[in-house]
N, C-alpha and C. Protein backbone atom coordinates (compact mmCIF):
# COMPACT_ATOMS: atom_id res chain seq x y z
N UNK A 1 -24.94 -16.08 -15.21
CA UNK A 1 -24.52 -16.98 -14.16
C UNK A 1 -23.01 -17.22 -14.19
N UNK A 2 -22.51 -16.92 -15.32
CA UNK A 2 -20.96 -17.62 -15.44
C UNK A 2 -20.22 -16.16 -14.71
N UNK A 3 -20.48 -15.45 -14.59
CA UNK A 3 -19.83 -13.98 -14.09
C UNK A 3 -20.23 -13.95 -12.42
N UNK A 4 -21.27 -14.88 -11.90
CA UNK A 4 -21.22 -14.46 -10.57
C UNK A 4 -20.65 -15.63 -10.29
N UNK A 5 -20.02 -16.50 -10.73
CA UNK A 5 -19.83 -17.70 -10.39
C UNK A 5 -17.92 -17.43 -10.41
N UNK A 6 -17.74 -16.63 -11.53
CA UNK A 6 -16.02 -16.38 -11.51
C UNK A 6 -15.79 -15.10 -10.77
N UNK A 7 -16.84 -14.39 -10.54
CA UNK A 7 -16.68 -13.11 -9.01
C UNK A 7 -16.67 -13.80 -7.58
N UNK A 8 -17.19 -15.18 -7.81
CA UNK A 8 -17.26 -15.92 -6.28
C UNK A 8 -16.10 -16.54 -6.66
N UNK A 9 -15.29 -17.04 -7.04
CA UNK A 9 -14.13 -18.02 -7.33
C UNK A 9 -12.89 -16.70 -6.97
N UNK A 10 -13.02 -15.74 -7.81
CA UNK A 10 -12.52 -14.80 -7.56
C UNK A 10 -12.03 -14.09 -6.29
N UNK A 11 -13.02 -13.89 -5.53
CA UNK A 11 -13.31 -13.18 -4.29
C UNK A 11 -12.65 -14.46 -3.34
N UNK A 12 -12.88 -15.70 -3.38
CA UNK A 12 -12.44 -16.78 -2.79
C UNK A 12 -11.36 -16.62 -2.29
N UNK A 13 -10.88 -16.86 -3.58
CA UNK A 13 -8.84 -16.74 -4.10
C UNK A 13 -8.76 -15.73 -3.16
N UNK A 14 -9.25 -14.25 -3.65
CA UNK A 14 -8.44 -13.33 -2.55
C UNK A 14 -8.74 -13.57 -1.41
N UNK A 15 -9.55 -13.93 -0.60
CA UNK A 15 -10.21 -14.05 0.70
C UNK A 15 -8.99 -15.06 1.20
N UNK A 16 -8.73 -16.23 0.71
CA UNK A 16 -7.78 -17.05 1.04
C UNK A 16 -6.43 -16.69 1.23
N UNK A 17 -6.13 -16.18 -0.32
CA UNK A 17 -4.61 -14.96 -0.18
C UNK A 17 -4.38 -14.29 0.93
N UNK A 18 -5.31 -13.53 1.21
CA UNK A 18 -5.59 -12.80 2.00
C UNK A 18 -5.21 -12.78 3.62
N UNK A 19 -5.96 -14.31 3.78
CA UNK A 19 -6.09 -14.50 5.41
C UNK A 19 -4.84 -15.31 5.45
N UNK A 20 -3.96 -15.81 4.33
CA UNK A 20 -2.56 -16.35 4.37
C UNK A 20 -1.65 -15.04 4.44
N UNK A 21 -1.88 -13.77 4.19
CA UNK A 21 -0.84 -12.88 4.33
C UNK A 21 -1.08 -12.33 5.48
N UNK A 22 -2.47 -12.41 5.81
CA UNK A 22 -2.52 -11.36 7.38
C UNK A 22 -1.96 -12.32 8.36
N UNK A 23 -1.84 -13.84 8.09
CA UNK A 23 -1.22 -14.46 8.92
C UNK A 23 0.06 -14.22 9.27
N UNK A 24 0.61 -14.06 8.45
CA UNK A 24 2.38 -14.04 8.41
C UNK A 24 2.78 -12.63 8.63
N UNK A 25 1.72 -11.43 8.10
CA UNK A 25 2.08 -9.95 8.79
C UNK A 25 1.63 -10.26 10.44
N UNK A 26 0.60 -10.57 10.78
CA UNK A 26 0.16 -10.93 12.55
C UNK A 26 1.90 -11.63 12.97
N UNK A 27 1.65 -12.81 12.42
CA UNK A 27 3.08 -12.94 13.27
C UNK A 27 4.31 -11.91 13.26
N UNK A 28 4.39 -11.15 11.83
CA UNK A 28 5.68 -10.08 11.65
C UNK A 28 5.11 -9.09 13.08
N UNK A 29 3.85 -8.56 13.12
CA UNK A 29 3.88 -7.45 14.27
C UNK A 29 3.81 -8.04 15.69
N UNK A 30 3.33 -9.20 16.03
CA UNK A 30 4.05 -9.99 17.36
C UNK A 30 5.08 -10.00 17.61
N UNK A 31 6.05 -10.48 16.48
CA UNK A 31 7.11 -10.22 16.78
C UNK A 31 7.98 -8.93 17.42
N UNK A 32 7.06 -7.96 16.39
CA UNK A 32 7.92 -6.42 16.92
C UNK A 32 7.44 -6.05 17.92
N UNK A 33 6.18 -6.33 18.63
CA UNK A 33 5.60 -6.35 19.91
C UNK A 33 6.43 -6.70 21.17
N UNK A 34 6.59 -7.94 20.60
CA UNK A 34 7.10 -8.63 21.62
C UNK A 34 8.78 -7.82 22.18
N UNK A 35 9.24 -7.55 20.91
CA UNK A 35 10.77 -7.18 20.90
C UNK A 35 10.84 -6.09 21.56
N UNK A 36 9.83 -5.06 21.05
CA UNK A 36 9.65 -3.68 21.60
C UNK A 36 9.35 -3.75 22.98
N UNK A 37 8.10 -4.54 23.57
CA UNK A 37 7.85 -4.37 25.02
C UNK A 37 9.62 -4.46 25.99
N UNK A 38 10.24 -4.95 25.49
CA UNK A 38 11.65 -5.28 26.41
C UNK A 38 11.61 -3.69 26.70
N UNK A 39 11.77 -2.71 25.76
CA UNK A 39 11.82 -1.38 26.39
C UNK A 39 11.23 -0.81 26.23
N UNK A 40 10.13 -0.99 26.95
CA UNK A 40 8.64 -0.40 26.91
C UNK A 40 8.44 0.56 25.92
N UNK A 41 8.31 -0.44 24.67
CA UNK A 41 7.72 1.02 23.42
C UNK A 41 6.39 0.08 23.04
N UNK A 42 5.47 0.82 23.16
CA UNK A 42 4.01 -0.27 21.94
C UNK A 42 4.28 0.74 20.67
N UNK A 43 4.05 -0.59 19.95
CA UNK A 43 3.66 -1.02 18.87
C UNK A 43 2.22 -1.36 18.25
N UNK A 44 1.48 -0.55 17.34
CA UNK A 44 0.36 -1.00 16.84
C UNK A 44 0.93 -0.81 15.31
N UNK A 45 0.29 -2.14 15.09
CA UNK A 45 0.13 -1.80 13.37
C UNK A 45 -0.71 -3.03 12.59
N UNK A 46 -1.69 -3.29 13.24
CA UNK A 46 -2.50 -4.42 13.01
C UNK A 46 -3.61 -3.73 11.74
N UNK A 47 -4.16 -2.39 11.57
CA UNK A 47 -4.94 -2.13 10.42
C UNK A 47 -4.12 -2.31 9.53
N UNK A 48 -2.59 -1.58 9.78
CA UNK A 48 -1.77 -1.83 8.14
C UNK A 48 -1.74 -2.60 7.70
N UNK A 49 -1.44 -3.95 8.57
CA UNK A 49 -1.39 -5.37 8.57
C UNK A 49 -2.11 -5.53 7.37
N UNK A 50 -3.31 -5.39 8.33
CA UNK A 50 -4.84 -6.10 7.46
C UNK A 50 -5.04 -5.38 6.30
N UNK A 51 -4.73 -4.10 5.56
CA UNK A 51 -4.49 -3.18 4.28
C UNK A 51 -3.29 -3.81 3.59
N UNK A 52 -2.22 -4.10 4.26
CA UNK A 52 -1.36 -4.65 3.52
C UNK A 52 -1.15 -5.97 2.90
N UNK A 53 -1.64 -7.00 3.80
CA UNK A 53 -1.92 -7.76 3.41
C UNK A 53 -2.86 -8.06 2.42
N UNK A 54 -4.04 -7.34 2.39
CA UNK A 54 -5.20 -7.35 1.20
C UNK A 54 -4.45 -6.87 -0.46
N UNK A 55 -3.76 -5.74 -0.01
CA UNK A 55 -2.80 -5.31 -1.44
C UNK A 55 -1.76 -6.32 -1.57
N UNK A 56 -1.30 -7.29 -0.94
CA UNK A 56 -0.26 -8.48 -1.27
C UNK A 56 -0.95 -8.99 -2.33
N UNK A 57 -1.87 -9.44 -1.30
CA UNK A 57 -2.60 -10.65 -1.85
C UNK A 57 -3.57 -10.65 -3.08
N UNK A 58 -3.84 -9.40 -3.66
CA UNK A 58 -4.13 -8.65 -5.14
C UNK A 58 -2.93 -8.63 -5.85
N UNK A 59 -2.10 -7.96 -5.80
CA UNK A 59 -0.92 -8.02 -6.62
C UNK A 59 0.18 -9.89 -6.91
N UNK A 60 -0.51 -10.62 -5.87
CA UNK A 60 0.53 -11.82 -6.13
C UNK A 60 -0.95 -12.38 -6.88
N UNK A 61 -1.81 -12.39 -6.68
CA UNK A 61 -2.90 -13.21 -7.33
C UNK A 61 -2.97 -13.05 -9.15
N UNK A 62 -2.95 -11.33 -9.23
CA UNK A 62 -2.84 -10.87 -10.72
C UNK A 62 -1.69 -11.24 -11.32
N UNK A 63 -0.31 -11.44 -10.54
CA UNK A 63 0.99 -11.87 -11.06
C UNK A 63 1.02 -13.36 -11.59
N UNK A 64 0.14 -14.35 -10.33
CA UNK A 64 0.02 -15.57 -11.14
C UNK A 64 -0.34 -15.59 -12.02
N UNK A 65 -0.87 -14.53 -13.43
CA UNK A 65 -1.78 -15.05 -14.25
C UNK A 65 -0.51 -14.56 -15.33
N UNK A 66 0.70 -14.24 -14.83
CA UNK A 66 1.81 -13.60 -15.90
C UNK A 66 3.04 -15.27 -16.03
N UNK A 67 2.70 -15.67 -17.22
CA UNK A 67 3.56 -16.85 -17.41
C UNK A 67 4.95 -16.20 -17.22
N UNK A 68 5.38 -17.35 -16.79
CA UNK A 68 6.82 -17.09 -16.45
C UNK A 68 8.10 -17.28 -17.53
N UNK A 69 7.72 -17.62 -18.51
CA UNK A 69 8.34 -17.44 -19.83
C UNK A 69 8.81 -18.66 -20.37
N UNK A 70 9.64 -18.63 -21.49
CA UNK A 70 9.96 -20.02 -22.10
C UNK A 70 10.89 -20.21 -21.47
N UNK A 71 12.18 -19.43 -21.14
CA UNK A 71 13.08 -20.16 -20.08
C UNK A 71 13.01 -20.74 -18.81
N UNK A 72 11.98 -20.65 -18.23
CA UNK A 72 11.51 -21.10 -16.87
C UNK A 72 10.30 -22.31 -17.19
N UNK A 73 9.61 -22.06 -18.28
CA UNK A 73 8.64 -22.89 -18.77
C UNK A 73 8.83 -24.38 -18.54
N UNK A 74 10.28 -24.54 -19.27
CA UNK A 74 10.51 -25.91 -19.47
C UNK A 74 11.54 -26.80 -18.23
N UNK A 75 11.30 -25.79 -17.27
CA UNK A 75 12.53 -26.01 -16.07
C UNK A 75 11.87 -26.50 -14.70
N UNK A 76 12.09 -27.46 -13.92
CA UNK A 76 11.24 -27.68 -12.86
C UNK A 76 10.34 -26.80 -12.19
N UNK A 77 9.61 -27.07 -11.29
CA UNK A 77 8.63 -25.90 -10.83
C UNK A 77 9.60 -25.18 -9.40
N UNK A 78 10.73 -25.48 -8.92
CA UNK A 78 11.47 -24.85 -8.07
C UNK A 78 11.76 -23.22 -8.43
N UNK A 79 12.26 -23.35 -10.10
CA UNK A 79 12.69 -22.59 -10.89
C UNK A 79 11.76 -21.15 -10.50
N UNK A 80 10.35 -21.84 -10.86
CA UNK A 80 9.25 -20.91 -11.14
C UNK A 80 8.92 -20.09 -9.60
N UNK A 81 9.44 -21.21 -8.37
CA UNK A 81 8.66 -20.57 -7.54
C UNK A 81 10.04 -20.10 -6.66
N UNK A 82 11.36 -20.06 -7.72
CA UNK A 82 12.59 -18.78 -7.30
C UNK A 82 12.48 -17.69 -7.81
N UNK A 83 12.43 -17.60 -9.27
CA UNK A 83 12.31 -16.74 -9.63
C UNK A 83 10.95 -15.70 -9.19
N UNK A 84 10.03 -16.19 -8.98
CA UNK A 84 8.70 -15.13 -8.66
C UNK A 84 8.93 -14.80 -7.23
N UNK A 85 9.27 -15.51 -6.07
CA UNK A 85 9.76 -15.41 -4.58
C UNK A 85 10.88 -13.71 -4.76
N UNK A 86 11.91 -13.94 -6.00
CA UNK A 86 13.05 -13.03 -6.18
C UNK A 86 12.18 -11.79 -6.80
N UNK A 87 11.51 -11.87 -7.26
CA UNK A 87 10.92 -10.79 -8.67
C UNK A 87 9.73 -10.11 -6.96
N UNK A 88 9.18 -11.10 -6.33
CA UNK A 88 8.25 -9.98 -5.63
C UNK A 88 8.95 -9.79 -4.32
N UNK A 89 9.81 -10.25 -4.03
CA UNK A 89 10.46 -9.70 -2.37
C UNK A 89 11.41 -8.31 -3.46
N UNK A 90 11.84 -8.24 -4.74
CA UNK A 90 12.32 -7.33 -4.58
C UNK A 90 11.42 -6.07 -5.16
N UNK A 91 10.11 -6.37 -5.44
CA UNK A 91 8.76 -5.26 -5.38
C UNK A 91 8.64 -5.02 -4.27
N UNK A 92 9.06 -5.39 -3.14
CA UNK A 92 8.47 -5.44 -1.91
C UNK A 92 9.13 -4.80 -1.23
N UNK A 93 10.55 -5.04 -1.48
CA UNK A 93 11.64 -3.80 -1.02
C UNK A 93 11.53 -2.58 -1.52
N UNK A 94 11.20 -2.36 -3.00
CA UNK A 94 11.28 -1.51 -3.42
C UNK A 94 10.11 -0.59 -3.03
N UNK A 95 8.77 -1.30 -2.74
CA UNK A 95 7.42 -0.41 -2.08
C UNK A 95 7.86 0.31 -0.30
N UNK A 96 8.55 -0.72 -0.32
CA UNK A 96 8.99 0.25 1.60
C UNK A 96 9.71 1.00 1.95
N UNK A 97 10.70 0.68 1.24
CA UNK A 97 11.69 1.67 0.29
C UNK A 97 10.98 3.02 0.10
N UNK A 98 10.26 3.27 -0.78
CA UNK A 98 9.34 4.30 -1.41
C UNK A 98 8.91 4.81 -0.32
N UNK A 99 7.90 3.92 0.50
CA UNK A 99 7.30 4.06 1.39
C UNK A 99 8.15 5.12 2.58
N UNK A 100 9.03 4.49 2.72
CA UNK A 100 9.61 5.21 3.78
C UNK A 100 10.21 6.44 3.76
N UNK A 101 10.61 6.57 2.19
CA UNK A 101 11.13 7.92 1.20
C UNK A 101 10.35 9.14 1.55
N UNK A 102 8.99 8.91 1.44
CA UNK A 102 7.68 9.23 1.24
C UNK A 102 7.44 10.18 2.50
N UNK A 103 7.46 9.06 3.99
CA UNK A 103 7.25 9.52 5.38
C UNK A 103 8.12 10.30 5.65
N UNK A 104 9.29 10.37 4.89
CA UNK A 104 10.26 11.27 6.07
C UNK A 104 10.60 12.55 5.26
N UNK A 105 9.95 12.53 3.64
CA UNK A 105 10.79 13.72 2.83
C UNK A 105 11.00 15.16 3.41
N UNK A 106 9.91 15.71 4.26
CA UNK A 106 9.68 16.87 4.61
C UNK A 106 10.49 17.08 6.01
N UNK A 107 10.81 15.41 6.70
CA UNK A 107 11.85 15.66 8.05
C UNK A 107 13.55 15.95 7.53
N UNK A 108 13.93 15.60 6.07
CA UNK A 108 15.16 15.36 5.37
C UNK A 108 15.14 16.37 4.52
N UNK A 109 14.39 17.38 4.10
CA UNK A 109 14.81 17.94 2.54
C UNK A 109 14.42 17.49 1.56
N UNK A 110 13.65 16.68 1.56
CA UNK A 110 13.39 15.89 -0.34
C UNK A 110 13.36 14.37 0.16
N UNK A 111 12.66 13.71 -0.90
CA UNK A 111 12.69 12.42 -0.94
C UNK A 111 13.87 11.92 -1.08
N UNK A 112 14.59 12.21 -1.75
CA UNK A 112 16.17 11.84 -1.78
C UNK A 112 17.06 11.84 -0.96
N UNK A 113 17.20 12.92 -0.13
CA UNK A 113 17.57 13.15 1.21
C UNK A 113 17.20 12.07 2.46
N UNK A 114 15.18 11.84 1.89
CA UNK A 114 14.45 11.11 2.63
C UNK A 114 15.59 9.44 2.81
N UNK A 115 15.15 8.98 1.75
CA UNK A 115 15.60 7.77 1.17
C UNK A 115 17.43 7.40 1.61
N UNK A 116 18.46 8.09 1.40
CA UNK A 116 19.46 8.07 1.93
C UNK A 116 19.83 8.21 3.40
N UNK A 117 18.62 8.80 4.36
CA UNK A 117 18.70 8.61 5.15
C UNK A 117 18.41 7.36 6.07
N UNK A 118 16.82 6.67 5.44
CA UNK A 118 16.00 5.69 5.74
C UNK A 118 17.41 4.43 5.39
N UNK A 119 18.28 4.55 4.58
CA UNK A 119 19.34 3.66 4.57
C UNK A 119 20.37 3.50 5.19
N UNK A 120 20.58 4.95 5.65
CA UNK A 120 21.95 4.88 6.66
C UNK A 120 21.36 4.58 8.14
N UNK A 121 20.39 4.65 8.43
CA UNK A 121 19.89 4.74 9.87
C UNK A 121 18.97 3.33 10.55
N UNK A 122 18.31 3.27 11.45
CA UNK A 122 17.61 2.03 11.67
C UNK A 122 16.45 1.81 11.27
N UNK A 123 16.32 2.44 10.53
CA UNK A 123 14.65 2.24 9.48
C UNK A 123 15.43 1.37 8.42
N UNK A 124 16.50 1.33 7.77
CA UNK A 124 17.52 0.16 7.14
C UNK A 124 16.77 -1.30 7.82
N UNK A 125 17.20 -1.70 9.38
CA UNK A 125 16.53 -2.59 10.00
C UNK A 125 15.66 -2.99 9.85
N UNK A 126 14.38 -2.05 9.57
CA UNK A 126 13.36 -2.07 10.10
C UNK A 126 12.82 -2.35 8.30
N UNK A 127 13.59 -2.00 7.19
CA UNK A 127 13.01 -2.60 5.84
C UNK A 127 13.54 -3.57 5.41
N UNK A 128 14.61 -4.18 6.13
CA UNK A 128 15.31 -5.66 6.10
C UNK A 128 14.35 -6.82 7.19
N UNK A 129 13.80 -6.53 8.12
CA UNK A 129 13.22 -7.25 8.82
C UNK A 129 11.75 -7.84 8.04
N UNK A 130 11.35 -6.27 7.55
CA UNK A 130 9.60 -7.04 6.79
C UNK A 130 9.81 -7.31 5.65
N UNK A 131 11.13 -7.06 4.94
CA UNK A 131 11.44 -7.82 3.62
C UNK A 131 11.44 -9.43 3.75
N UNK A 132 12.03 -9.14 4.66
CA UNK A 132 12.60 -11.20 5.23
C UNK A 132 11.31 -11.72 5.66
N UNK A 133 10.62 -11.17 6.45
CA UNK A 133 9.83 -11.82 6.56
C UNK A 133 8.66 -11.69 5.24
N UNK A 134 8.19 -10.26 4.37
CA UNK A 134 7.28 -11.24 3.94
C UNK A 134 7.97 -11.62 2.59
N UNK A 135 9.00 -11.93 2.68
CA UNK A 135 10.23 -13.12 1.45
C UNK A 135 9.34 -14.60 1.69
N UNK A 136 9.84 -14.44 2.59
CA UNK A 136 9.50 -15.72 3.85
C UNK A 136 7.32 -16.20 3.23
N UNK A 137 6.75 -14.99 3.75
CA UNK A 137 5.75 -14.98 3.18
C UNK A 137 5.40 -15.54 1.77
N UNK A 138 5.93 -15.34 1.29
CA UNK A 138 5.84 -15.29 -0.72
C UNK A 138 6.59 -16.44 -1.10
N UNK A 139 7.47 -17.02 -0.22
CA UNK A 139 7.88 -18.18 -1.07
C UNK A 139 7.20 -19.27 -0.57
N UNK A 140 6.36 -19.10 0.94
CA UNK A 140 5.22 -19.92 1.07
C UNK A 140 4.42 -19.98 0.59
N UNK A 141 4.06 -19.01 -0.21
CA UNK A 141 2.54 -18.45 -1.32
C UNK A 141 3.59 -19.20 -2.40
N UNK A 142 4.09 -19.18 -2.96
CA UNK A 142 4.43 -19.36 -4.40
C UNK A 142 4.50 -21.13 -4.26
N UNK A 143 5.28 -21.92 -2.96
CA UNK A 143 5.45 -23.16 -3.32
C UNK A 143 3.77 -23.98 -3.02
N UNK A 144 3.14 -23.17 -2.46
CA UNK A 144 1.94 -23.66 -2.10
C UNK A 144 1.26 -23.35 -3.19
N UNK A 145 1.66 -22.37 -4.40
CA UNK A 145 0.68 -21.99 -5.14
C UNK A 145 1.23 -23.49 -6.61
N UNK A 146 2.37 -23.87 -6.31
CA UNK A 146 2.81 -24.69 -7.20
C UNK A 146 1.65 -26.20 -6.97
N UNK A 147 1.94 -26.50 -5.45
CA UNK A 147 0.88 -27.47 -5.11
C UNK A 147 -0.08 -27.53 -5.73
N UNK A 148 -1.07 -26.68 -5.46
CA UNK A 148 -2.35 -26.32 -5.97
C UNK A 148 -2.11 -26.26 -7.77
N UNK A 149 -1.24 -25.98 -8.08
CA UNK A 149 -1.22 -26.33 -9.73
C UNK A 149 -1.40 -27.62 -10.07
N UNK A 150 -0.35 -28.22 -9.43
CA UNK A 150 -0.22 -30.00 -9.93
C UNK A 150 -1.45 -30.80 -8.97
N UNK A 151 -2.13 -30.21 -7.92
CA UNK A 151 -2.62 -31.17 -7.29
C UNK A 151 -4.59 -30.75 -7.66
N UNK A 152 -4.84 -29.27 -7.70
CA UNK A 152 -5.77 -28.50 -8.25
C UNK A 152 -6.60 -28.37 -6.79
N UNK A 153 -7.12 -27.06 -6.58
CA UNK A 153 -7.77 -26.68 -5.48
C UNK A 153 -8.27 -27.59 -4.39
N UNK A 154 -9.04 -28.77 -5.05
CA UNK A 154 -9.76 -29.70 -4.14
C UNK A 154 -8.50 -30.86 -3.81
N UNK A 155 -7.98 -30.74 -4.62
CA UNK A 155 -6.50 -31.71 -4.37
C UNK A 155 -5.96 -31.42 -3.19
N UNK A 156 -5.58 -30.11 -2.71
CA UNK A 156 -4.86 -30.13 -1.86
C UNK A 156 -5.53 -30.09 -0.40
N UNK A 157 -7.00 -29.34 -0.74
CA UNK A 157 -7.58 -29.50 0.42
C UNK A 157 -7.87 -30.89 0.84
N UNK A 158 -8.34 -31.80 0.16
CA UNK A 158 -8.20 -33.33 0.31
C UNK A 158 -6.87 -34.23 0.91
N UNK A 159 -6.04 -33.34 0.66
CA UNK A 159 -4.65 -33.42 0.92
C UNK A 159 -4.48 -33.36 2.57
N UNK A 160 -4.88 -31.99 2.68
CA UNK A 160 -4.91 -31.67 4.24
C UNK A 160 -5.91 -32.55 5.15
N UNK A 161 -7.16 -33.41 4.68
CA UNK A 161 -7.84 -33.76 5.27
C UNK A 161 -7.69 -35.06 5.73
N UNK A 162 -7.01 -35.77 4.71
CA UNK A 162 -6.75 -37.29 5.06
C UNK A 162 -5.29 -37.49 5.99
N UNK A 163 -5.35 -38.65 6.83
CA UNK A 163 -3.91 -39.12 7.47
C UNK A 163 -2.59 -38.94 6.50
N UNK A 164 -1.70 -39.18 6.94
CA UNK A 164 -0.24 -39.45 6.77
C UNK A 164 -0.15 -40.52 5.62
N UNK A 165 0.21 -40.95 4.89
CA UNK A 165 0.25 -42.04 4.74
C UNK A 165 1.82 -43.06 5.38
N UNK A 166 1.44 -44.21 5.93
CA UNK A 166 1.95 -44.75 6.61
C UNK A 166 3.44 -45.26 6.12
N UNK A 167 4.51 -45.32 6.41
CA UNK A 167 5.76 -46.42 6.30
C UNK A 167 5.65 -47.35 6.02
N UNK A 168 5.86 -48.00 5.32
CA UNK A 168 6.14 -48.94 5.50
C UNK A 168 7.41 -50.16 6.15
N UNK A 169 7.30 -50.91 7.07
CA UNK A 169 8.50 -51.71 7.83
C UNK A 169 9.80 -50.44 8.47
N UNK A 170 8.82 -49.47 8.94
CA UNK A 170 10.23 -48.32 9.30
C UNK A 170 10.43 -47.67 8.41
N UNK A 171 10.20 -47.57 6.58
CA UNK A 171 11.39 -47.21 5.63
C UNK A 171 10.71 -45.30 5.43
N UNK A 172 11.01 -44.81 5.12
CA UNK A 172 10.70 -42.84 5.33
C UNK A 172 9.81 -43.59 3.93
N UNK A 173 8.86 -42.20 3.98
CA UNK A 173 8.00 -42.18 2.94
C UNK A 173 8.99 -41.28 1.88
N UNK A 174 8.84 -41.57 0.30
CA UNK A 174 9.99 -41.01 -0.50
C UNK A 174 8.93 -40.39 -1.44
C-alpha cells in the first residue's frame, strides 16, 4: 500500500507540474500565433507544447529533490529560488541550443556549422524568446514551489480558497 500511495502522490506532482508548464508554453505559442498571423504564417506547435512541457515538469520535479547546498542552505529562500530559476533557464538554453544544432546540421555542414548559424540568424530570436519565457515559467515554479515548502501542499491550496484577509482602518496588509 505505501508504493501505490507514493506512485499516486507522485503522478499528482507531475500531473500538476505539468498542467502549470503547458500553461505558460499555451500562452508562449499564442503568442507566436498571434505575432505570426500579422503575416500570414501559421504556426502549430501545441503537441510539442504538451511533450515539452511533460519533460519540464520531470526534470524540475527530480531537481527539487537536489539540496541546494550549504551556501544557499543558510540564506533566505529568494537565494534558493535564484539560483535554481539561473541553473534551469540556463539547461534550457542549452537544450534549444542543441536542439536547434541538431535540426539544421545536414542544411549547414555539421552541427557546428549548424549551431553558429542558429546564432547569427533569427532562430537567435526565436531561442531568446522561449528562454524568457519559460525563465519566466521556472521562476514561477520555483517561488511557488518555495510556498508550498513553508506553507505544505494543503496550505496553500487552503490559501487559494479562503478571502483576502481584510485591512485594517485603510492600512496595506504587511
Amino acid at each position: 500500500m505505501v508504493v501505490s500511495a507514493k506512485i499516486r502522490r507522485e503522478v499528482t506532482e507531475l500531473t500538476l507540474a505539468w498542467i502549470y508548464f503547458v500553461a505558460w508554453f499555451g500562452f508562449l505559442i499564442l503568442l507566436k500565433q498571434l505575432t505570426l498571423a500579422e503575416y500570414q504564417v501559421e504556426f502549430q506547435g501545441y503537441s510539442i507544447a504538451l511533450v515539452g512541457a511533460l519533460i519540464l515538469a520531470k526534470v524540475v520535479l527530480i531537481l527539487e529533490h537536489v539540496p541546494p547546498g550549504k551556501w544557499a542552505g543558510s540564506r533566505p529562500a529568494w537565494v534558493d529560488v535564484a539560483a535554481r530559476t539561473i541553473l534551469y533557464a540556463g539547461g534550457v538554453v542549452v537544450v534549444l541550443i542543441l536542439e536547434k544544432g541538431l535540426e539544421g546540421r545536414r542544411d549547414h555542414g555539421g552541427f557546428g556549422a549548424s549551431v553558429r548559424f542558429v546564432m547569427q540568424h533569427s532562430d537567435a530570436h526565436h531561442i531568446r524568446v522561449n528562454a524568457l519565457c519559460v525563465t519566466s515559467a521556472l521562476l514561477g515554479y520555483n517561488m511557488l514551489s518555495v510556498v508550498r515548502q513553508h506553507l505544505g501542499a494543503r496550505g496553500v491550496a487552503r490559501m487559494f480558497r479562503v478571502p483576502l484577509p481584510k485591512a485594517r482602518h485603510g492600512e496595506p496588509q504587511t
